[in-house]
Structure formats: C-alpha cells, structure tokens
N, C-alpha and C. Protein backbone atom coordinates (compact mmCIF):
# COMPACT_ATOMS: atom_id res chain seq x y z
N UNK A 1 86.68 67.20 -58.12
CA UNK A 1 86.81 65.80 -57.76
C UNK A 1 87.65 65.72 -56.49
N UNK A 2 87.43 64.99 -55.55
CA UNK A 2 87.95 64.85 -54.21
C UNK A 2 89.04 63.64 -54.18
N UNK A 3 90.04 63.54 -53.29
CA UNK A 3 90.85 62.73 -53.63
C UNK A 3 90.31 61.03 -53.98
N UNK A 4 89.94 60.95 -52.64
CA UNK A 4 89.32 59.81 -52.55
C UNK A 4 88.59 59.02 -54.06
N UNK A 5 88.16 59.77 -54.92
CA UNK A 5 87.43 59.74 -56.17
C UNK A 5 88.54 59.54 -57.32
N UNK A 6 89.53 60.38 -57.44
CA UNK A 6 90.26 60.33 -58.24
C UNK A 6 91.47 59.02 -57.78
N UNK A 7 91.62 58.78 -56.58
CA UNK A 7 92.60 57.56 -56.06
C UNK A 7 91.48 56.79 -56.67
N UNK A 8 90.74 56.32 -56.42
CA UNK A 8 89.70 55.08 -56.76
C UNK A 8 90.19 54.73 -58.31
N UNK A 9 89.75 56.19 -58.89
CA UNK A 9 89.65 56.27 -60.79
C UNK A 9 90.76 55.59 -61.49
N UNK A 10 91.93 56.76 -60.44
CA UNK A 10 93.54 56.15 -61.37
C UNK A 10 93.82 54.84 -60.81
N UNK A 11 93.13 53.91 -60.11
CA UNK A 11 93.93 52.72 -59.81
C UNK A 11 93.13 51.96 -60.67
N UNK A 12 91.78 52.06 -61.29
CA UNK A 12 91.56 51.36 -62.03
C UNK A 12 92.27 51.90 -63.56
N UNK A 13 92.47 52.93 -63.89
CA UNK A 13 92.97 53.13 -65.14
C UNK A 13 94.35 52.03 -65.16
N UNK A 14 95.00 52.17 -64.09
CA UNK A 14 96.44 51.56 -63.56
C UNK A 14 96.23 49.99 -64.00
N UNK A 15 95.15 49.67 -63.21
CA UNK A 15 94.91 48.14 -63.89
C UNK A 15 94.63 47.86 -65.12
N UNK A 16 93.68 48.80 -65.75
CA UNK A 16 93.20 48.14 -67.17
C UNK A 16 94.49 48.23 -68.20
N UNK A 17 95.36 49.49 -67.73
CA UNK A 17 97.23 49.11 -68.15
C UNK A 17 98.07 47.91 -68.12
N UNK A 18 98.15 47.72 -66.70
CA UNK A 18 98.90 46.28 -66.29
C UNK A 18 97.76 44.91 -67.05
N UNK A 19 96.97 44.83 -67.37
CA UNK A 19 96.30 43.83 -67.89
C UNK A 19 96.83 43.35 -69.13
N UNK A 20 96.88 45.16 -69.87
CA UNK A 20 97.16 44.97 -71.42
C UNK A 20 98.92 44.57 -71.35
N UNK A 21 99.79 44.58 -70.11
CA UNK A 21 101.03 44.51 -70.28
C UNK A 21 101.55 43.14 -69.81
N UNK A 22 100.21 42.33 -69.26
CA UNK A 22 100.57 40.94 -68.91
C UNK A 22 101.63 39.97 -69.51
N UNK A 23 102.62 39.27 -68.64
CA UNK A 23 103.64 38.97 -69.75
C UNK A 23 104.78 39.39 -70.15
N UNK A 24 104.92 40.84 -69.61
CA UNK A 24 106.16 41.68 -69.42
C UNK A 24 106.77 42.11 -68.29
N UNK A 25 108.03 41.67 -68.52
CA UNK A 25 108.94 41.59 -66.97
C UNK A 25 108.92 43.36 -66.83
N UNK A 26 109.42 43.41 -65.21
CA UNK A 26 108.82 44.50 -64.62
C UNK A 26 109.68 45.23 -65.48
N UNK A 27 111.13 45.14 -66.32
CA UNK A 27 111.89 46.39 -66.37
C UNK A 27 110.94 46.96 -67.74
N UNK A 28 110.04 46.02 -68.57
CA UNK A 28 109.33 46.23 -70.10
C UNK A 28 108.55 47.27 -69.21
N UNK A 29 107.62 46.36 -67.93
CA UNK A 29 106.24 47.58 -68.10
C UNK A 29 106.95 49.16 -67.29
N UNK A 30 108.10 49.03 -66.64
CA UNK A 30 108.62 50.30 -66.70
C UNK A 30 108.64 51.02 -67.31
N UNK A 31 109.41 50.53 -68.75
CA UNK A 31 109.19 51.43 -69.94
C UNK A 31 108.43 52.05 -70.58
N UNK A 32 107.05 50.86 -70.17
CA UNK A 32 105.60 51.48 -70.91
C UNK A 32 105.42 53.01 -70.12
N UNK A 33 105.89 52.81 -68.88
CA UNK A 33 105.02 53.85 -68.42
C UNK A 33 106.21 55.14 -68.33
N UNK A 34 106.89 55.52 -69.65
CA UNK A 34 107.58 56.28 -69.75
C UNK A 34 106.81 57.21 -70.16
N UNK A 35 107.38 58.86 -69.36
CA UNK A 35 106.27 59.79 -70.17
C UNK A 35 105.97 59.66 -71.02
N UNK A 36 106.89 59.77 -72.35
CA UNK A 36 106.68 60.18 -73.96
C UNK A 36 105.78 58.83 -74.33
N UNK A 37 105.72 57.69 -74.01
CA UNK A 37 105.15 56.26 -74.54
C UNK A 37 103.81 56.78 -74.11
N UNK A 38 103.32 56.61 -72.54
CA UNK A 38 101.88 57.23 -71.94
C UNK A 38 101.32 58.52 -72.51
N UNK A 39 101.83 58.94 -72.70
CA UNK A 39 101.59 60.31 -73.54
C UNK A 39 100.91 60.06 -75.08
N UNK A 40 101.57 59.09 -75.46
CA UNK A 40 101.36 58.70 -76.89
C UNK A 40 100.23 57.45 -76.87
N UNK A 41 99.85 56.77 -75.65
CA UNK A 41 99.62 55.37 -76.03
C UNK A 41 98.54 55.10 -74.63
N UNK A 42 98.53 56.31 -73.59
CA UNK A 42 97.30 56.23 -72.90
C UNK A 42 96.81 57.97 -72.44
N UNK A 43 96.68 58.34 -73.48
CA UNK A 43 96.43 59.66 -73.12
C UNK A 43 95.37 59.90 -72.25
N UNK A 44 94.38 58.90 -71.40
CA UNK A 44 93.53 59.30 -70.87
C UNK A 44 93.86 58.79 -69.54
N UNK A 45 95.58 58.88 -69.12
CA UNK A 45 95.80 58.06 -67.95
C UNK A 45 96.09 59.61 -67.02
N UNK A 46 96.63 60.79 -67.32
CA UNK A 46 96.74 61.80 -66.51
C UNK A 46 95.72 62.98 -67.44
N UNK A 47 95.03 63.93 -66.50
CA UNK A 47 94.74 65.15 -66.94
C UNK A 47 96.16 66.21 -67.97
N UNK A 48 97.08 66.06 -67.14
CA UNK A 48 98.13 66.85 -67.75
C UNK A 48 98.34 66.52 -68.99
N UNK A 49 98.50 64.97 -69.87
CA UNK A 49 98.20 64.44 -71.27
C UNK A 49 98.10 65.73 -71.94
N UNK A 50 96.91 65.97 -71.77
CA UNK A 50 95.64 66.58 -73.04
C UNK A 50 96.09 67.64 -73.12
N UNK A 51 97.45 68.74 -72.35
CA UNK A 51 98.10 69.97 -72.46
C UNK A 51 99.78 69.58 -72.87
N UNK A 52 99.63 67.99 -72.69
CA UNK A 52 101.51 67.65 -73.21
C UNK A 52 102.32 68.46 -71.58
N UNK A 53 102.05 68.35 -70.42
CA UNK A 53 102.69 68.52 -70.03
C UNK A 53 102.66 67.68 -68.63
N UNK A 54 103.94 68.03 -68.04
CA UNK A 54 103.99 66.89 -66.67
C UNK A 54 104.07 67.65 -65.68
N UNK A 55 104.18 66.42 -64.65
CA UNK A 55 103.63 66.99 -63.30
C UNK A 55 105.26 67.26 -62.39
N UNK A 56 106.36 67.08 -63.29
CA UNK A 56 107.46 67.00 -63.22
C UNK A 56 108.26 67.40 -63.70
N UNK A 57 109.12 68.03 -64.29
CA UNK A 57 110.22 68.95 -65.15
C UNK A 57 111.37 68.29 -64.88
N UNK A 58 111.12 66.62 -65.68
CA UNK A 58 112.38 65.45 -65.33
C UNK A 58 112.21 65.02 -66.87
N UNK A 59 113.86 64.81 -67.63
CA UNK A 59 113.86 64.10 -68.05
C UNK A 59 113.51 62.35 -67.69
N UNK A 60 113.30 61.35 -68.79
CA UNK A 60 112.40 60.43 -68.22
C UNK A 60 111.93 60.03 -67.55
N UNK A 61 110.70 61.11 -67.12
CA UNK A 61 109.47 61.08 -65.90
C UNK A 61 109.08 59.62 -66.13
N UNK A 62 109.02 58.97 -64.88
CA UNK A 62 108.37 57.83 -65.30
C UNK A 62 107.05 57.90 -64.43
N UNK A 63 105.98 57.88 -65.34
CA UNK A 63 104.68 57.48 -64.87
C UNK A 63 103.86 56.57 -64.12
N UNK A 64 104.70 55.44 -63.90
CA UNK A 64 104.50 54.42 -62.93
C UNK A 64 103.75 54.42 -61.31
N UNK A 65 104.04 55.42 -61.14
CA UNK A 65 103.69 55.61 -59.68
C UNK A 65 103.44 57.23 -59.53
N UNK A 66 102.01 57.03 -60.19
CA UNK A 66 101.77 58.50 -60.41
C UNK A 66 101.27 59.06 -59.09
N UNK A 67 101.17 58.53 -58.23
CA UNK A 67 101.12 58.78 -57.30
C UNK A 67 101.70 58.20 -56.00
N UNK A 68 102.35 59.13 -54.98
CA UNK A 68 103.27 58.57 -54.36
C UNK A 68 102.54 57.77 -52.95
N UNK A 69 103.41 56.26 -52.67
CA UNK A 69 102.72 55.79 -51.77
C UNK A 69 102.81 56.07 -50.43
N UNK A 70 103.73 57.47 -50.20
CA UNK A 70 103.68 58.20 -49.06
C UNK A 70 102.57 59.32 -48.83
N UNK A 71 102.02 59.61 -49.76
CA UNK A 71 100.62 60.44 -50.27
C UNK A 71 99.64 60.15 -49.46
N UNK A 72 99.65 60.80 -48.45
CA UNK A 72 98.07 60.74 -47.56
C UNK A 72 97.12 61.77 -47.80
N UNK A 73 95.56 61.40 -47.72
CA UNK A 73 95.07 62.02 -47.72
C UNK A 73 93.60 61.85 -47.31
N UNK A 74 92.42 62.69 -46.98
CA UNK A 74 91.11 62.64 -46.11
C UNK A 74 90.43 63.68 -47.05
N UNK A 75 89.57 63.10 -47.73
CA UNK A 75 88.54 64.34 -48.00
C UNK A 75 87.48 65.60 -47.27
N UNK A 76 87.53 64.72 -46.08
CA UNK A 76 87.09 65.07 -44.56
C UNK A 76 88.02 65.77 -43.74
N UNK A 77 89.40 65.75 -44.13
CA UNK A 77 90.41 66.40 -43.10
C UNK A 77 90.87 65.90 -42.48
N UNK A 78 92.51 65.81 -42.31
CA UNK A 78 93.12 64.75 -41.58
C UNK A 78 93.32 65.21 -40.11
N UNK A 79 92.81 66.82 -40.17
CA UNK A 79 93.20 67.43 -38.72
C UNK A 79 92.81 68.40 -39.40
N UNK A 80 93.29 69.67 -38.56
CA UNK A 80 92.78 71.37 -38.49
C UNK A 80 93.76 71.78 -38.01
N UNK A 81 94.17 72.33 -38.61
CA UNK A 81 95.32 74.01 -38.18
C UNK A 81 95.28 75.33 -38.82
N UNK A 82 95.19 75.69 -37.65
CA UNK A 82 94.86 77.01 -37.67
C UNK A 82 93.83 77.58 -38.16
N UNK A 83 92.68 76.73 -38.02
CA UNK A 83 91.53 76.44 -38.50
C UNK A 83 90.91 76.53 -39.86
N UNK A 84 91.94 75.80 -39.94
CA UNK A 84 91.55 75.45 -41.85
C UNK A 84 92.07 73.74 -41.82
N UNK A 85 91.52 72.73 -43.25
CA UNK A 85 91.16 71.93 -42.59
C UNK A 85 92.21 71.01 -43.51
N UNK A 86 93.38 70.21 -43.17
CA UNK A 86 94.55 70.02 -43.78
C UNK A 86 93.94 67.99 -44.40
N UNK A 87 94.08 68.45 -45.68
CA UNK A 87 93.54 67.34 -46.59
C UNK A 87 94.22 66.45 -47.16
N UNK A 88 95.96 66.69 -46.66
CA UNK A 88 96.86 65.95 -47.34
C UNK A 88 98.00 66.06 -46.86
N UNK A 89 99.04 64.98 -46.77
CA UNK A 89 100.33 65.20 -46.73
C UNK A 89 101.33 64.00 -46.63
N UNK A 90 102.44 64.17 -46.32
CA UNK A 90 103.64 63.18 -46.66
C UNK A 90 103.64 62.74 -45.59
N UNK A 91 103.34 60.78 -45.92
CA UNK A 91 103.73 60.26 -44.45
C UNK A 91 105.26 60.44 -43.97
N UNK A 92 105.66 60.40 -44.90
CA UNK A 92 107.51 61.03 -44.01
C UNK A 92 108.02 62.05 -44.51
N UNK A 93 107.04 63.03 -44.43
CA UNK A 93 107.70 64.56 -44.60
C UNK A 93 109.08 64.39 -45.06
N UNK A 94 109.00 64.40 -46.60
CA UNK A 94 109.81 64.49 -47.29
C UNK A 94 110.72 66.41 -47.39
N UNK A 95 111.64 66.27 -47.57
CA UNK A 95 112.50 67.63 -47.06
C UNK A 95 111.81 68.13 -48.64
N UNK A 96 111.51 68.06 -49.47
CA UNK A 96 110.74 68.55 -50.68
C UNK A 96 109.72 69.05 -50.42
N UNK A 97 108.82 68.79 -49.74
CA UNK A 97 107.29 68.52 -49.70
C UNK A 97 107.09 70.07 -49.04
N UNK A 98 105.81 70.80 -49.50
CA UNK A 98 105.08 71.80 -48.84
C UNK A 98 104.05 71.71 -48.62
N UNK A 99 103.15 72.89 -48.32
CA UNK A 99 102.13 73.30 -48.70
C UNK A 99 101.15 74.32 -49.21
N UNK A 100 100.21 73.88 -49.66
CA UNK A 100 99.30 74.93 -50.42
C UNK A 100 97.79 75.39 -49.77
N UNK A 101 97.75 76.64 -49.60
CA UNK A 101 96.87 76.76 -48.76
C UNK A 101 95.96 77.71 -49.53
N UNK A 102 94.63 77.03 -49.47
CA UNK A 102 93.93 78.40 -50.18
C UNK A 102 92.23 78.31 -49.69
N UNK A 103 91.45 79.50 -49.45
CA UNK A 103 90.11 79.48 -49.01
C UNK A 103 90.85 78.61 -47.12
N UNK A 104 89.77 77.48 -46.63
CA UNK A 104 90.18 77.14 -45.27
C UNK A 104 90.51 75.81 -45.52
N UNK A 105 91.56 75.37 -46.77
CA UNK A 105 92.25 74.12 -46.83
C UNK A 105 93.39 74.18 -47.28
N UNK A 106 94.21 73.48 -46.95
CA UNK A 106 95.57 72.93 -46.44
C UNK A 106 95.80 71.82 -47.55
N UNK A 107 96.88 71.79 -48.58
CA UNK A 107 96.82 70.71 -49.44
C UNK A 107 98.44 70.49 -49.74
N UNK A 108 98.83 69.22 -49.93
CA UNK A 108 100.26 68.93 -49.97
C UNK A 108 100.29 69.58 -51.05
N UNK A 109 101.55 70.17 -51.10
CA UNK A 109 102.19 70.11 -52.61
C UNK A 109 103.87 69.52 -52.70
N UNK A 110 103.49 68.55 -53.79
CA UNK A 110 104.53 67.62 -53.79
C UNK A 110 105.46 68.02 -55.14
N UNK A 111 105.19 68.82 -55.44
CA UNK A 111 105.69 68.81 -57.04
C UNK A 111 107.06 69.02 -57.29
N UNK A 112 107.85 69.59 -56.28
CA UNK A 112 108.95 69.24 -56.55
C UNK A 112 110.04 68.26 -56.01
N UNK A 113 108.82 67.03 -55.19
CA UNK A 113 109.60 66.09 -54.79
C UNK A 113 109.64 65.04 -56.00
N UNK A 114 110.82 64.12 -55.97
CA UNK A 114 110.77 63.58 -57.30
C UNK A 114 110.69 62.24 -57.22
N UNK A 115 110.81 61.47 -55.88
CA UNK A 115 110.87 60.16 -55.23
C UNK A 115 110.40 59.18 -55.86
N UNK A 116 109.40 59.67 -56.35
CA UNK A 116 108.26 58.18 -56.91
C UNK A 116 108.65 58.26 -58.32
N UNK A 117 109.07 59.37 -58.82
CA UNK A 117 109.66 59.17 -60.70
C UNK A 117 111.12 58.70 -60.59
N UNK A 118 111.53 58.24 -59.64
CA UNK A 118 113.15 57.87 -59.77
C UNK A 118 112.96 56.11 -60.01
N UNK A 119 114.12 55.58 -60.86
CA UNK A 119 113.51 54.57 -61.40
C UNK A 119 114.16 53.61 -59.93
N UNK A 120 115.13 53.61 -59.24
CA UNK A 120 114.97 53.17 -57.89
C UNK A 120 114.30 52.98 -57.37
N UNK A 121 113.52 54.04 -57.03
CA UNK A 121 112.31 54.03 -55.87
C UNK A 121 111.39 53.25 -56.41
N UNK A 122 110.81 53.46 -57.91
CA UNK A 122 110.05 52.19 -58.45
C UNK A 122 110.30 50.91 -58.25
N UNK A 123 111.45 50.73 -58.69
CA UNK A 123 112.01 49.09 -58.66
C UNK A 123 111.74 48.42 -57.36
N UNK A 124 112.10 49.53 -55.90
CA UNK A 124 111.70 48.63 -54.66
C UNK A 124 110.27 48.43 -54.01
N UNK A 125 109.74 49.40 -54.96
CA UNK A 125 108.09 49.40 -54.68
C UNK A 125 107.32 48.91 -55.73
N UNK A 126 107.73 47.98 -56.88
CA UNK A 126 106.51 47.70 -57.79
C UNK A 126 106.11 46.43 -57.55
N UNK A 127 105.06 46.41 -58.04
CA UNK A 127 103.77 45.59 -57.52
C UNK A 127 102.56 45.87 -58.65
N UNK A 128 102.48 44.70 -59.28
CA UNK A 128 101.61 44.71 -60.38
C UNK A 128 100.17 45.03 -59.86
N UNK A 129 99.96 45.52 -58.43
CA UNK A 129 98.56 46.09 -58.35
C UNK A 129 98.94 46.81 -57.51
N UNK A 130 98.67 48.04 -58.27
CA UNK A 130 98.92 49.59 -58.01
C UNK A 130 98.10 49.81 -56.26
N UNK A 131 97.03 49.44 -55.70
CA UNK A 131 96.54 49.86 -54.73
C UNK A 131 97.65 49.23 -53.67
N UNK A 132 98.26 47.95 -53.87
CA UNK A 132 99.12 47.20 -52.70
C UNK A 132 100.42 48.09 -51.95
N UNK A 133 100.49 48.58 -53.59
CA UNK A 133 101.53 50.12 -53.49
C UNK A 133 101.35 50.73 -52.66
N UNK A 134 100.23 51.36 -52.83
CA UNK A 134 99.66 52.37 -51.99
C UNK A 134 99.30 52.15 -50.17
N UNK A 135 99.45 51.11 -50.08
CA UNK A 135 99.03 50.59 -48.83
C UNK A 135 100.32 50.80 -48.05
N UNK A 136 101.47 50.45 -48.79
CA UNK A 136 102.75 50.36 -47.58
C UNK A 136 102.76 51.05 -46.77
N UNK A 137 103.58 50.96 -45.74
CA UNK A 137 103.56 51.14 -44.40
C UNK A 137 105.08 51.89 -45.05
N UNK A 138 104.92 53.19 -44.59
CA UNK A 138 106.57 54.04 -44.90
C UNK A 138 107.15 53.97 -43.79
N UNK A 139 108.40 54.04 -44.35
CA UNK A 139 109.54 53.16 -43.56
C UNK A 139 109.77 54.76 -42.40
N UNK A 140 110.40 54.65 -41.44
CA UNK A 140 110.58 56.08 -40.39
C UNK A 140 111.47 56.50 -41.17
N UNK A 141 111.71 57.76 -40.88
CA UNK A 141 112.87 57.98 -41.26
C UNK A 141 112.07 59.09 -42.74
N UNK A 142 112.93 60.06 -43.25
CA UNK A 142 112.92 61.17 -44.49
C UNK A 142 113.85 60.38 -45.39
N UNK A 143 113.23 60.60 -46.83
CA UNK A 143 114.29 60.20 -48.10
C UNK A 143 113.99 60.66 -49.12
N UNK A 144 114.85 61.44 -49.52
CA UNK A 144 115.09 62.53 -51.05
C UNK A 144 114.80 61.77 -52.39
C-alpha cells in the first residue's frame, strides 16, 4: 500500500472515531485515543493492534495523531538522491528523524521521534478533522 492510500484510509478510520466521540471535550477524546483504550476498543485503527504492539516504546502513547503533521510524503518521489527516489520526510527535520533506505527508495523513519505522542503537541494541534491537521503549514524552525 502506498502512502497516499493508507493517508486517505486512516483519515477516514479517524473520522468514523471522532463521530462516535461527538460531545466530548477535547481532553475525553484524548483519552479515547490512549494506546491501551484503541487497542481494546478500535483494533482495526493501526496494523500494529493485531501484534499488541506500538509504533512507540512510550508509556501513554497517545494515538491521536498517528500520524505526524510534519510527515511528507509522494508516492512518485519527492526528489532523487543519489539516484534512488526519496518518498518521504520531515517538513522540519526533526533532530530524531532518519532514514531508511532499501532497493532505490529513500523512506523517513520517524520512530524514534516522539512529537506527535506528546500530549502538548496534541493539545496545540487538535482539530476534530484529522486531515485539517495534516494540512498545517510547520512552523520554521526544529522541535524535539
């Protein structure tokens, strides 16, 4: 599955969530989307679910922003280096952030940045429709 496909998928899973949570102030649907609750109560919201494990090695991962709205990406290639064809990465190159390179593509790996599971970073970015998220414009500047 290509990004583009799976961004589409999880923003509707994201909604048919926020629908069922209508009515609850933002700090409730925070909570919903605590690992152990999502785990228990939408197991078909991450692949990782169905093995019990996360994409994170955080106590209370919060699931909210399972994907970060600094997360770029081109199924087509956002560019070429070194002639392989780079499919992803951090609009503000986060001091966390790498990459993974395998066959002639180039793919972020974010996994040990933790930005988007910090319940801060949620609070100044939520927005009961997950794609609006995704749209922001990141601020200049690197943040841990």
């Amino acid at each position: 599955m290509g990004y583009m496909q799976w961004y589409l998928r999880h923003g509707k899973k994201h909604a048919e969530i926020m629908r069922k949570l209508e009515g609850l102030d933002e700090s409730e649907v925070l909570e919903y989307f605590l690992y152990d609750n999502m785990l228990e109560n939408e197991p078909d919201f991450c692949p990782l679910y169905r093995d019990g494990k996360k994409c994170h090695d955080i106590e209370n991962l919060n699931c909210y922003l399972c994907a970060c709205p600094y997360f770029r990406f081109d199924d087509a290639a956002i560019e070429k280096r070194d002639g392989k064809e780079l499919r992803s990465l951090c609009s503000i190159d986060a001091v966390k952030s790498s990459f993974i390179e395998h066959d002639d593509v180039i793919h972020l790996d974010c996994s040990a940045c933790l930005l988007p599971h910090k319940k801060a970073f949620i609070h100044r970015h939520f927005d009961r429709d997950w794609f609006e998220i995704m749209k922001e414009s990141p601020p200049s500047g690197r943040e841990e």
